[in-house]
Protein backbone atom coordinates (compact mmCIF):
# COMPACT_ATOMS: atom_id res chain seq x y z
CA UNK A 1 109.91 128.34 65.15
CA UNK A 2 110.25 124.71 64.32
CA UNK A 3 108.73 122.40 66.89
CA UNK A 4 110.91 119.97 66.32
CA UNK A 5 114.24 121.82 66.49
CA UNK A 6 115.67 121.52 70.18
CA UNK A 7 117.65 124.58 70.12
CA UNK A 8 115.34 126.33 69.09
CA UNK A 9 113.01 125.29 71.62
CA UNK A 10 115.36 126.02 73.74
CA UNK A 11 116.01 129.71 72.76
CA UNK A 12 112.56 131.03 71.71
CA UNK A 13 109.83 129.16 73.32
CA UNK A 14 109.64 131.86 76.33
CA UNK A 15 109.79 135.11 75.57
CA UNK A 16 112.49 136.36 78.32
CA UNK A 17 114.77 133.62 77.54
CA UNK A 18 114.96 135.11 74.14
CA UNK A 19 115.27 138.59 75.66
CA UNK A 20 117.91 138.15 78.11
CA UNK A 21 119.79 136.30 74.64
CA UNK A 22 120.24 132.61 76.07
CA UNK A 23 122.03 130.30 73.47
CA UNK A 24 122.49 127.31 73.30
CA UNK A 25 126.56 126.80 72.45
CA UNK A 26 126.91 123.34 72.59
CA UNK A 27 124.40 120.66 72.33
CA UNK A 28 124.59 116.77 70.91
CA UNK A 29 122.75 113.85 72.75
CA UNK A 30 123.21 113.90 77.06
CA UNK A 31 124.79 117.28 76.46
CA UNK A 32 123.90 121.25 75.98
CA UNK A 33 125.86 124.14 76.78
CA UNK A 34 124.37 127.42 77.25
CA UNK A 35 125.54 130.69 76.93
CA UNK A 36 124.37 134.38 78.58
CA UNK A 37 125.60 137.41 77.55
CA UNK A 38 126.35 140.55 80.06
CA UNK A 39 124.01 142.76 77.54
CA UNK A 40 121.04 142.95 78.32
CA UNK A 41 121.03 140.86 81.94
CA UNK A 42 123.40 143.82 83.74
CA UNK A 43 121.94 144.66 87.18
CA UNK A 44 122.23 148.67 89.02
CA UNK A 45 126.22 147.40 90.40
CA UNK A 46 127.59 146.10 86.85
CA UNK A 47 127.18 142.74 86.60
CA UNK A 48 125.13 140.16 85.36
CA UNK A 49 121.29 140.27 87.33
CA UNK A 50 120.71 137.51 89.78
CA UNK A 51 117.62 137.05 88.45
CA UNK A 52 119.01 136.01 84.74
CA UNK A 53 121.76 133.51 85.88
CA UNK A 54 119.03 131.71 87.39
CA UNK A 55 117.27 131.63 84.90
CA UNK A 56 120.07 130.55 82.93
CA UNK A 57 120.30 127.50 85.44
CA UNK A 58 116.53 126.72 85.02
CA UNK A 59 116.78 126.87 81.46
CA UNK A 60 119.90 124.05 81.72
CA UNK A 61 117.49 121.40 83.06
CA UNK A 62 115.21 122.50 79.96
CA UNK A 63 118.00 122.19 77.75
CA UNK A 64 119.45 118.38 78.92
CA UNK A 65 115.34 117.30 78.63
CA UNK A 66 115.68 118.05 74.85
CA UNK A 67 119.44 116.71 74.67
CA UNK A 68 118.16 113.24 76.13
CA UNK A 69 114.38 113.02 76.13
CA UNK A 70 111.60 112.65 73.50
CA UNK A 71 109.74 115.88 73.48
CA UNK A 72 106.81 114.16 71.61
CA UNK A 73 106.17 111.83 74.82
CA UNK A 74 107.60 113.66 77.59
CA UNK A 75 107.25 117.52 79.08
CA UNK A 76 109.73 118.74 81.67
CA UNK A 77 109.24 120.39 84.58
CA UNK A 78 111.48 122.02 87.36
CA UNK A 79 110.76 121.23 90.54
CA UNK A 80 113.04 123.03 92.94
CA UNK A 81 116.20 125.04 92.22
CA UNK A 82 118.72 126.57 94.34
CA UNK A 83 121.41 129.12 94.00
CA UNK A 84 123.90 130.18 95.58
CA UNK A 85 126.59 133.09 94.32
CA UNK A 86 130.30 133.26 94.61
CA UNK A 87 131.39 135.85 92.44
CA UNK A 88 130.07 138.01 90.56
CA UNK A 89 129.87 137.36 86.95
CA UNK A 90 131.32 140.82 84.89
CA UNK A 91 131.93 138.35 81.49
CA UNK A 92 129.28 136.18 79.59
CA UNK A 93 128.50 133.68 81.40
CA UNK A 94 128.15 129.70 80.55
CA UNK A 95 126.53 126.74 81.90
CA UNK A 96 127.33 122.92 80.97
CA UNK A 97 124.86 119.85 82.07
CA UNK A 98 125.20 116.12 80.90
CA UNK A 99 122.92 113.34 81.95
CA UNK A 100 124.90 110.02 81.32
CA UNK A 101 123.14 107.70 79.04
CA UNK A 102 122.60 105.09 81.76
CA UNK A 103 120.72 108.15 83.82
CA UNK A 104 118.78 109.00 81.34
CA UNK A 105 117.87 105.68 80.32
CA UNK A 106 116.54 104.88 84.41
CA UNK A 107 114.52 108.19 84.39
CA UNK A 108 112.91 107.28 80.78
CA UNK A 109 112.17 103.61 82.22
CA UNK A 110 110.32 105.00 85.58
CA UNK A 111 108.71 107.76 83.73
CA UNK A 112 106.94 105.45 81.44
CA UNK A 113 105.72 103.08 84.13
CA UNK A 114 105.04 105.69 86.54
CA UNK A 115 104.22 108.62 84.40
CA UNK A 116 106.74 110.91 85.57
CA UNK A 117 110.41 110.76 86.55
CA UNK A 118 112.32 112.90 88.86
CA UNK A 119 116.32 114.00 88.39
CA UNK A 120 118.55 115.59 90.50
CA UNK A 121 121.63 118.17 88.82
CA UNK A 122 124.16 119.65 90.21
CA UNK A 123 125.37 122.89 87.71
CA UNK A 124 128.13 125.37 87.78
CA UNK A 125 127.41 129.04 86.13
CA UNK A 126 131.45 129.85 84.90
CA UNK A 127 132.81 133.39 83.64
CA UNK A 128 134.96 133.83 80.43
CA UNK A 129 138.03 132.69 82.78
CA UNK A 130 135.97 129.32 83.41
CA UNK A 131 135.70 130.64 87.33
CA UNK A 132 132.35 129.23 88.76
CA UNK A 133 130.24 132.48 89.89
CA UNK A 134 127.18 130.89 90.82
CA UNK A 135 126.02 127.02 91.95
CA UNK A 136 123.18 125.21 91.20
CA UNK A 137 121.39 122.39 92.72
CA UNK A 138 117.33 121.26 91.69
CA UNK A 139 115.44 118.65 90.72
CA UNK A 140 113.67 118.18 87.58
CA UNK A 141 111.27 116.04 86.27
CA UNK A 142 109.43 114.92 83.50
CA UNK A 143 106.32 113.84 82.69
CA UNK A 144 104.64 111.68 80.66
CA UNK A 145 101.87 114.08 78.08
């Protein structure tokens, strides 16, 4: 793996991200998009495992760090992360996060004087027919190395 590739990073640094088959879809600076397929993440009642689409939103917050940070000066870090589920998700499932340039410039400024930075985001897990199945809502942060 290339250390300096973000999407790569983002799919194979932990081993059951790259299980469960996260990809990263979409990605340019402020932005990613993730993707998680229904193989290999379907529970015992058919759908996709609770367990995986929050890991899917974890993995988001990982995902806007590389789309918007320095990975050379920064790590990031989740803080706290809730879900809550509306649907079930019986399709592949995405997830999109952006951090406006502005944002991301006020975290970078405070985590250099302070040595860490927090963010808040607010994501929506969507189904092939773009319905939201699951919600999203942590903090992240990241910290000076």
């Amino acid at each position: 793996m290339d250390s300096k590739d973000p999407v790569a990073i983002i799919e194979k640094t932990i081993p059951i991200v790259e299980k469960m088959g996260v990809k990263v879809v979409g990605f340019r600076p402020n932005y990613a998009k993730l993707m998680l397929p229904m193989a290999n993440n379907i529970n015992h009642i058919g759908c996709i495992y609770a367990g995986s689409l929050f890991t899917l939103g974890e993995m988001a917050g990982g995902a806007i760090f590389h789309a918007s940070f320095d990975n050379s000066i920064f790590i990031p870090i989740v803080k706290q992360l809730s879900i809550r589920f509306r649907k079930m998700a019986l399709t592949n499932v995405t997830v999109e996060v952006m951090l406006p340039t502005e944002e991301a410039e006020r975290i970078k400024t405070m985590a250099m004087a302070d040595g860490k930075a927090d963010f808040d985001l607010s994501l929506e897990i969507k189904d092939a027919s773009d319905e939201v199945c699951s919600i999203l809502n942590g903090t992240w942060q990241i910290r000076k190395k």
